[in-house]
N, C-alpha and C. Protein backbone atom coordinates (compact mmCIF):
# COMPACT_ATOMS: atom_id res chain seq x y z
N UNK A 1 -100.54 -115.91 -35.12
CA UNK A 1 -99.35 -116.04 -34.31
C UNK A 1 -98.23 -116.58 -35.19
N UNK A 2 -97.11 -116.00 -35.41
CA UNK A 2 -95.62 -116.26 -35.87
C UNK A 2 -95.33 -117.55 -35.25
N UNK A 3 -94.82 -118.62 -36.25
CA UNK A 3 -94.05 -119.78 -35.99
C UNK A 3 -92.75 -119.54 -35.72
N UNK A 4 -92.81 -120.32 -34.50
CA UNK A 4 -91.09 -119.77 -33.93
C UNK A 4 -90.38 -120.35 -34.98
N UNK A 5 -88.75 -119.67 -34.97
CA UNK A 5 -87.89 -120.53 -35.83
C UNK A 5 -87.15 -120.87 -34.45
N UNK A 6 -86.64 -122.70 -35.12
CA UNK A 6 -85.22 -122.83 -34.19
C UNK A 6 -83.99 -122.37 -34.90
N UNK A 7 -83.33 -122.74 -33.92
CA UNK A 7 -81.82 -121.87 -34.37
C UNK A 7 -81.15 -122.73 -33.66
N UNK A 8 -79.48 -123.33 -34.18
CA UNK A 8 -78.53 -124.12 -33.57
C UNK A 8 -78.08 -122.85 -32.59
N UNK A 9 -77.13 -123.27 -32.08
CA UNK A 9 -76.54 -122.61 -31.28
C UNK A 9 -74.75 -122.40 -31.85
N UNK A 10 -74.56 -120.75 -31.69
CA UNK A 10 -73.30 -120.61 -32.53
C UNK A 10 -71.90 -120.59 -31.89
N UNK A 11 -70.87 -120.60 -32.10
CA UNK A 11 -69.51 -120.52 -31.89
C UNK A 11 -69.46 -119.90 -30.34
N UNK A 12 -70.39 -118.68 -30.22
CA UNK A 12 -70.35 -118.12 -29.04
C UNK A 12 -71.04 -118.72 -27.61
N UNK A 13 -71.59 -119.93 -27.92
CA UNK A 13 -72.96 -120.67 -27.15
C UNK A 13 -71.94 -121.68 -26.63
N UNK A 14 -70.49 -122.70 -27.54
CA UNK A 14 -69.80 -123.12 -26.38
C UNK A 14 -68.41 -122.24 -26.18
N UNK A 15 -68.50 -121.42 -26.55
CA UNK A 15 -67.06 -120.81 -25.22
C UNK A 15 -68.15 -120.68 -24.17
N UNK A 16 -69.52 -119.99 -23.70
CA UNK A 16 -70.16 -119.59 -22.54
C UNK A 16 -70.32 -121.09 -22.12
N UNK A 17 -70.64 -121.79 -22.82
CA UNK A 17 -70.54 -123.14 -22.30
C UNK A 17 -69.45 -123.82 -21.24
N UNK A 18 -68.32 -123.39 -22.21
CA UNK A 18 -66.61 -123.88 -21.28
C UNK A 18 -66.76 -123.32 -20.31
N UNK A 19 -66.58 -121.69 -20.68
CA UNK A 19 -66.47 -121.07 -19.29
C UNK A 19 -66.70 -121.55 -17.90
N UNK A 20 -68.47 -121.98 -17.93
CA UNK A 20 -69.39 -122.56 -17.29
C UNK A 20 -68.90 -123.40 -16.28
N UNK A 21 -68.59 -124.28 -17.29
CA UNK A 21 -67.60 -125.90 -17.09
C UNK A 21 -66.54 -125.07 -16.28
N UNK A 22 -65.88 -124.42 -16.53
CA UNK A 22 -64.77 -124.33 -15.77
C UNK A 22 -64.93 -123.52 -14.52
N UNK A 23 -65.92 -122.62 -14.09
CA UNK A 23 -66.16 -121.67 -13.31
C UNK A 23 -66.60 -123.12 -12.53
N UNK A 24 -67.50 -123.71 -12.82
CA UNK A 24 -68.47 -125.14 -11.83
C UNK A 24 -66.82 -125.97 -11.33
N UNK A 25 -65.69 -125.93 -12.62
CA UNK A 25 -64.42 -127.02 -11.68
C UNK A 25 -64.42 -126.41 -10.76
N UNK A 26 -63.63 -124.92 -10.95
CA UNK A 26 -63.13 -123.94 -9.82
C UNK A 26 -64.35 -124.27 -8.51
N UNK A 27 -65.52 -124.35 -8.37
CA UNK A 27 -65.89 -124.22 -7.47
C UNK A 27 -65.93 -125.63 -6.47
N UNK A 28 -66.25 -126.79 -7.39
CA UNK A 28 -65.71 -127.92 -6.74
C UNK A 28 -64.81 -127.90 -6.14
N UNK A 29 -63.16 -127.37 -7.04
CA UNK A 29 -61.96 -128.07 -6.14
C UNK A 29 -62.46 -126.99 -4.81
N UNK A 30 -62.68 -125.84 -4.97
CA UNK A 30 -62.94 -125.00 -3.76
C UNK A 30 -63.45 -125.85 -2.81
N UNK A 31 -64.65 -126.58 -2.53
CA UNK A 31 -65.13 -127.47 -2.30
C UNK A 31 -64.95 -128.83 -1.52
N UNK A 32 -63.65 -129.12 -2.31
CA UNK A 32 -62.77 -130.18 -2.12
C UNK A 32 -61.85 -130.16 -1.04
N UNK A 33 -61.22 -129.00 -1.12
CA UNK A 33 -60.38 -128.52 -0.62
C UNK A 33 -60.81 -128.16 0.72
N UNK A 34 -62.21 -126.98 1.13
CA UNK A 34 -62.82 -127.38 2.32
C UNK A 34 -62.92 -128.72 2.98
N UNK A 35 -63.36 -129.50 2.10
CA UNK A 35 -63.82 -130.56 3.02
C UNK A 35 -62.35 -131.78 3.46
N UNK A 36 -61.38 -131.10 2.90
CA UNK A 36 -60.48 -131.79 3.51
C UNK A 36 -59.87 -131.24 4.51
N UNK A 37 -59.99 -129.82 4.76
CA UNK A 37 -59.30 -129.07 5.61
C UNK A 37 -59.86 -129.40 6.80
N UNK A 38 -61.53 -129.35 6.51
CA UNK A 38 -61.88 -129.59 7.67
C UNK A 38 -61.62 -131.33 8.53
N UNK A 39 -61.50 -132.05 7.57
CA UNK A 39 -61.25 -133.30 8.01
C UNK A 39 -59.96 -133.11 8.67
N UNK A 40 -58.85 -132.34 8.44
CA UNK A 40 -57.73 -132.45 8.63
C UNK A 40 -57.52 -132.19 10.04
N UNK A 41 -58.55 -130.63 10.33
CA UNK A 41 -59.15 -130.32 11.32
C UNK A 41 -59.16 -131.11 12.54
N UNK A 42 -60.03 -131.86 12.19
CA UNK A 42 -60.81 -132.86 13.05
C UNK A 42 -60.24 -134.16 13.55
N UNK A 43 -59.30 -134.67 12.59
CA UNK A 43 -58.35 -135.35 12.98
C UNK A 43 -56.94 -134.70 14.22
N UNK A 44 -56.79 -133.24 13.86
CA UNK A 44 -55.85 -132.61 14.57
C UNK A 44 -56.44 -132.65 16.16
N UNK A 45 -57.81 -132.26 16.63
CA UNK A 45 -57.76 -132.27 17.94
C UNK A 45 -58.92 -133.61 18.15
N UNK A 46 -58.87 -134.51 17.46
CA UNK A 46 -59.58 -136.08 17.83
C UNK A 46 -58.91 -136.50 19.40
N UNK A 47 -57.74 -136.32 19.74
CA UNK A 47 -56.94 -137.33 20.64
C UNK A 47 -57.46 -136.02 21.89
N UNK A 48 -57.75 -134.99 22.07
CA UNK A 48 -58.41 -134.10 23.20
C UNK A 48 -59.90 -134.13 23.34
N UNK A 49 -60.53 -135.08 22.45
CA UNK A 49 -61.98 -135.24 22.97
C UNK A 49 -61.96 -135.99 24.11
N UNK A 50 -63.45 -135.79 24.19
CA UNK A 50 -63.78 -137.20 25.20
C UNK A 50 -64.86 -137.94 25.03
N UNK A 51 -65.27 -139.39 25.66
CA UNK A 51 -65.89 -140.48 24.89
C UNK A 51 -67.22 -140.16 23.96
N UNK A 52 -68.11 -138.82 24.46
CA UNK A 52 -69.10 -138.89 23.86
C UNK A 52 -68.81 -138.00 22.35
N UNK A 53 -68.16 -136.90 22.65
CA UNK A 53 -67.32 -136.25 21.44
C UNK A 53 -66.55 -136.88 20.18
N UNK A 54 -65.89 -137.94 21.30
CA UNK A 54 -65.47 -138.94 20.08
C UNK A 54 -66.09 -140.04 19.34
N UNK A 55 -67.23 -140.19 19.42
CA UNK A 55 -68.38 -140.82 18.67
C UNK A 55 -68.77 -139.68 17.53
N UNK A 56 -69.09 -138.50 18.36
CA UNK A 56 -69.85 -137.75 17.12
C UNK A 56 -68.47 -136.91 16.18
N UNK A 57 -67.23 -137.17 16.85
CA UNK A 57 -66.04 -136.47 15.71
C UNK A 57 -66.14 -137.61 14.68
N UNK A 58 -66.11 -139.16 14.67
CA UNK A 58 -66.03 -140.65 14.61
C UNK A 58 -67.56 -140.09 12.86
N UNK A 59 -68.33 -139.64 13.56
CA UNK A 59 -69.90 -139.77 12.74
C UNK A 59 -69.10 -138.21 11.62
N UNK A 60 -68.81 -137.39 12.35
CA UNK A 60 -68.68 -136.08 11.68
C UNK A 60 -67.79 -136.80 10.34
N UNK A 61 -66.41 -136.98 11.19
CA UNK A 61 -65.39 -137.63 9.79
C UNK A 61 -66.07 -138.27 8.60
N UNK A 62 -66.84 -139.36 8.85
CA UNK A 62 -68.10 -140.20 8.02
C UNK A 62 -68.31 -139.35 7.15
N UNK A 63 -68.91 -138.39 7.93
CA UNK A 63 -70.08 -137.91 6.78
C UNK A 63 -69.23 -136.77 5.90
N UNK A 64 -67.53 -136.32 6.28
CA UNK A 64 -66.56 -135.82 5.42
C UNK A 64 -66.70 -136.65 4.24
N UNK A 65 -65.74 -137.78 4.87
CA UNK A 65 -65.66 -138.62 3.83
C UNK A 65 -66.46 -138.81 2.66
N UNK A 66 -67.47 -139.05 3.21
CA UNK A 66 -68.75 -139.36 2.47
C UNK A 66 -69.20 -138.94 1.18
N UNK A 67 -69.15 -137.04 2.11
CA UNK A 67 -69.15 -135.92 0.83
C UNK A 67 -68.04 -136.15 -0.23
N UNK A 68 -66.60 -136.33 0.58
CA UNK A 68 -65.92 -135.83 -0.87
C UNK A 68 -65.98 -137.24 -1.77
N UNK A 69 -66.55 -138.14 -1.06
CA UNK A 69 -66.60 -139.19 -2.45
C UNK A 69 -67.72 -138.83 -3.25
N UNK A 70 -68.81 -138.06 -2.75
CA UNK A 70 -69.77 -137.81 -3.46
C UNK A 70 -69.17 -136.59 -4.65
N UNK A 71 -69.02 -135.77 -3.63
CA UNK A 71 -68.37 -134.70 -4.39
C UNK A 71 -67.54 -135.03 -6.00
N UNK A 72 -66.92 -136.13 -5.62
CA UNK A 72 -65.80 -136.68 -6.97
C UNK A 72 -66.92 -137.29 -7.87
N UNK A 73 -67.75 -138.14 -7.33
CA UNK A 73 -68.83 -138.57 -8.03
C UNK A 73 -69.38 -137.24 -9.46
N UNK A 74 -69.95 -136.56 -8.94
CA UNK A 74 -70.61 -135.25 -9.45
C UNK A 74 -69.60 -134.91 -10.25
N UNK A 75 -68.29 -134.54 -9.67
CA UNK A 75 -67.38 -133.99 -10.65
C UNK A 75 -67.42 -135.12 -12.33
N UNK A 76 -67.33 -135.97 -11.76
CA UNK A 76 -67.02 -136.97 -13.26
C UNK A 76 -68.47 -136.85 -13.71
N UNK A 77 -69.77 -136.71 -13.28
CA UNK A 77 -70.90 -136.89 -14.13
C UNK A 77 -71.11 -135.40 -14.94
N UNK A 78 -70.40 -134.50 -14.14
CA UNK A 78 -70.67 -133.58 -14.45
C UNK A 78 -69.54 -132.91 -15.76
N UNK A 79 -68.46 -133.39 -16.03
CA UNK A 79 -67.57 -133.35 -16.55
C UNK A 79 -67.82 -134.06 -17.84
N UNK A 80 -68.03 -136.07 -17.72
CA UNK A 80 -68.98 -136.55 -18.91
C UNK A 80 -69.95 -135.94 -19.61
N UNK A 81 -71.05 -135.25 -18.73
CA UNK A 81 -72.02 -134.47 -19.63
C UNK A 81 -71.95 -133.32 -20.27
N UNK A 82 -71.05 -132.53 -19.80
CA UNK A 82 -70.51 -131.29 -20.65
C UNK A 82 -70.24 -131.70 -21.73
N UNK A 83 -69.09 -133.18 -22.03
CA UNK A 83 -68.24 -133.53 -23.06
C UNK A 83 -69.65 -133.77 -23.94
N UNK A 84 -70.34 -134.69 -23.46
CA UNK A 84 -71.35 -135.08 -24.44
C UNK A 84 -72.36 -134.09 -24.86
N UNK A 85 -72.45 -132.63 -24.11
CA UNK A 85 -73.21 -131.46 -24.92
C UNK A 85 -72.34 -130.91 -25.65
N UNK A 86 -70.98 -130.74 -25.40
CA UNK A 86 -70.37 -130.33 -26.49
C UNK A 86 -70.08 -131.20 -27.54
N UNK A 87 -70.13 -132.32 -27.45
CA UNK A 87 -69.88 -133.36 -28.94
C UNK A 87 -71.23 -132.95 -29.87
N UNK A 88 -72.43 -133.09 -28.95
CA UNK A 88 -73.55 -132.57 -29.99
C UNK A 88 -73.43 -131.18 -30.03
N UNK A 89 -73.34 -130.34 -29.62
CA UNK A 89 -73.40 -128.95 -30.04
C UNK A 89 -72.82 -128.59 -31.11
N UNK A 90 -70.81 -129.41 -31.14
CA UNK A 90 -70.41 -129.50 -32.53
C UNK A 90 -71.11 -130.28 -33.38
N UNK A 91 -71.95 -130.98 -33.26
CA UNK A 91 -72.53 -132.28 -34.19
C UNK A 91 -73.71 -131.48 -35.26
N UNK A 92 -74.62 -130.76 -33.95
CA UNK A 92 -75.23 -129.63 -34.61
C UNK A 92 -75.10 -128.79 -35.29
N UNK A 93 -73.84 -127.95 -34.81
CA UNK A 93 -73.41 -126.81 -36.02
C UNK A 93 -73.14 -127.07 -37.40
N UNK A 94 -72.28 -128.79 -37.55
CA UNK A 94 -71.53 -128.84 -39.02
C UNK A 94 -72.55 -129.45 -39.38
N UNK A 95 -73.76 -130.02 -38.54
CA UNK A 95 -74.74 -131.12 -39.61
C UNK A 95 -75.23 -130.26 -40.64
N UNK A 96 -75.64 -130.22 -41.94
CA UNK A 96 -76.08 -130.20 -43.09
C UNK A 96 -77.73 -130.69 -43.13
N UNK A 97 -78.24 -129.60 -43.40
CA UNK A 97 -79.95 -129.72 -43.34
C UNK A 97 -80.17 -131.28 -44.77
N UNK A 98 -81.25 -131.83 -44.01
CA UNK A 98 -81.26 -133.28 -45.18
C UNK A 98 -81.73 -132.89 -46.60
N UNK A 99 -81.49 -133.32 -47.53
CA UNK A 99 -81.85 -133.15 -48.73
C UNK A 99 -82.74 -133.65 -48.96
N UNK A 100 -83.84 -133.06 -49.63
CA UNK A 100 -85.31 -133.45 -50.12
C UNK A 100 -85.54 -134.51 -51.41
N UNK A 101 -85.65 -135.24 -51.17
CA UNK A 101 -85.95 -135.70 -52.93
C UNK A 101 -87.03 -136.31 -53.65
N UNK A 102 -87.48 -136.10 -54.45
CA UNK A 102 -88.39 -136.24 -54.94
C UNK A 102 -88.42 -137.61 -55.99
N UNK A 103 -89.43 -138.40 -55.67
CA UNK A 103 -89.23 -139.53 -56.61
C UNK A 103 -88.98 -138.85 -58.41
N UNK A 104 -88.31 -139.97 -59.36
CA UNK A 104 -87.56 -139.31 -60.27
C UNK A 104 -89.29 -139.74 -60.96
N UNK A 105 -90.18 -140.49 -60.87
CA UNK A 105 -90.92 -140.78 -61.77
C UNK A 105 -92.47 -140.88 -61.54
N UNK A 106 -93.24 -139.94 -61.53
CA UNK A 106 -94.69 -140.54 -60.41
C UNK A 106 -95.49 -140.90 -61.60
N UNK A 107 -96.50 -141.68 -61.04
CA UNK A 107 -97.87 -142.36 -61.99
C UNK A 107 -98.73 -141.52 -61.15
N UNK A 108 -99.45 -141.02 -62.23
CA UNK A 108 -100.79 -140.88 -61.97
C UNK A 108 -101.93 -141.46 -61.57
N UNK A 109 -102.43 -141.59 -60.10
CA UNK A 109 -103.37 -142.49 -59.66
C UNK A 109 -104.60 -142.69 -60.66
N UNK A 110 -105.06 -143.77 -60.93
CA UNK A 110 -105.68 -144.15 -61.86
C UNK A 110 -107.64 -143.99 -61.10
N UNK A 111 -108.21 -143.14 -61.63
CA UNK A 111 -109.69 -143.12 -60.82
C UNK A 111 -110.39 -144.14 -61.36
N UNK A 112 -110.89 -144.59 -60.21
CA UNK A 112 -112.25 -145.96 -60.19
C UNK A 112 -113.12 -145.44 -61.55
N UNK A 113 -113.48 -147.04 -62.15
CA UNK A 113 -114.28 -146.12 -63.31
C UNK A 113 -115.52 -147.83 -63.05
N UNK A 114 -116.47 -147.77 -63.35
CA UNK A 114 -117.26 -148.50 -63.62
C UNK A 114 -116.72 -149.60 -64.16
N UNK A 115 -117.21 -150.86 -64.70
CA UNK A 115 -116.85 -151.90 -65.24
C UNK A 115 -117.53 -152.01 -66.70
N UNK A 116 -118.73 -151.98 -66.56
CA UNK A 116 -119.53 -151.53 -67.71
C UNK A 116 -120.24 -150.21 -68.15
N UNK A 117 -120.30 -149.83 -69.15
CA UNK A 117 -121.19 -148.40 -68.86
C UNK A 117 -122.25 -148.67 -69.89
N UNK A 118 -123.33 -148.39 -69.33
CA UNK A 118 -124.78 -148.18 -70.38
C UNK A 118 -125.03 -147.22 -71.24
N UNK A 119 -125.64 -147.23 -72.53
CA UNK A 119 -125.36 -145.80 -73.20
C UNK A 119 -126.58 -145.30 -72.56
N UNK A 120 -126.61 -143.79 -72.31
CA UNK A 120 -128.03 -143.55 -71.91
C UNK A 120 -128.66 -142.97 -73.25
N UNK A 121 -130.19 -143.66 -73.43
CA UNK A 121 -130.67 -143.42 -73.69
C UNK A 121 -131.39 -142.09 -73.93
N UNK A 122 -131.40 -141.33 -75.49
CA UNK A 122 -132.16 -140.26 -75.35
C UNK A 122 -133.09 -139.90 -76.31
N UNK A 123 -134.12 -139.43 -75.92
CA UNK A 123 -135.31 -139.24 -76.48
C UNK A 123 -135.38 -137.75 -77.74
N UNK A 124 -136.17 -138.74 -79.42
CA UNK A 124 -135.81 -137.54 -80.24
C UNK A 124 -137.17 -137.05 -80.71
């Protein structure tokens, strides 16, 4: 089996990247923009409810609110983390593979040798 190679990612990996980023703003403010309309909505015929309606218009608004703070939330985490894949993505492309180096001087490991040696004896 072939060892995969990696590969950075090139010039063309963050424009699809931006794009991304920007197609995801567009759809937020879209987003945004609903959920205020509808609040706006809801505030417009609040004063023609009646008592039990106006508890759950009271809960509905809430949970408007709610969203678009969430909503803004997401936008900024989501906005920070792009920045920080694109800081490394550029970080990646210009880094420079590390240079190898080799000590300038090696010793030769020295092999275990006996302490004394006996002559051997041989028979003439």
């Amino acid at each position: 089996m072939p060892a995969s190679k990696t590969t950075t990612p090139g010039p063309g990996a963050a424009a699809a990247m931006r794009a991304r980023a920007e197609d995801d703003a567009r759809r937020l403010d879209h987003i945004s923009a609903s959920l205020e309309a509808a609040q706006k909505d809801l505030a417009a015929i609040g004063g023609s409810l009646g008592t039990g309606v106006r508890d759950l218009g009271r809960d509905v608004n809430r949970l408007l609110r709610d969203a678009r703070r969430d909503l803004v939330k997401m936008r900024r985490a989501v906005q920070r983390d792009m920045e920080h894949l694109q800081r490394d993505l550029t970080a990646a492309a210009t880094a420079k593979p590390p240079v190898s180096r080799r000590p300038a001087h090696t010793v030769p490991a020295k092999t275990a040798r006996p302490a004394s040696r006996r002559p051997v004896a041989t028979a003439h």
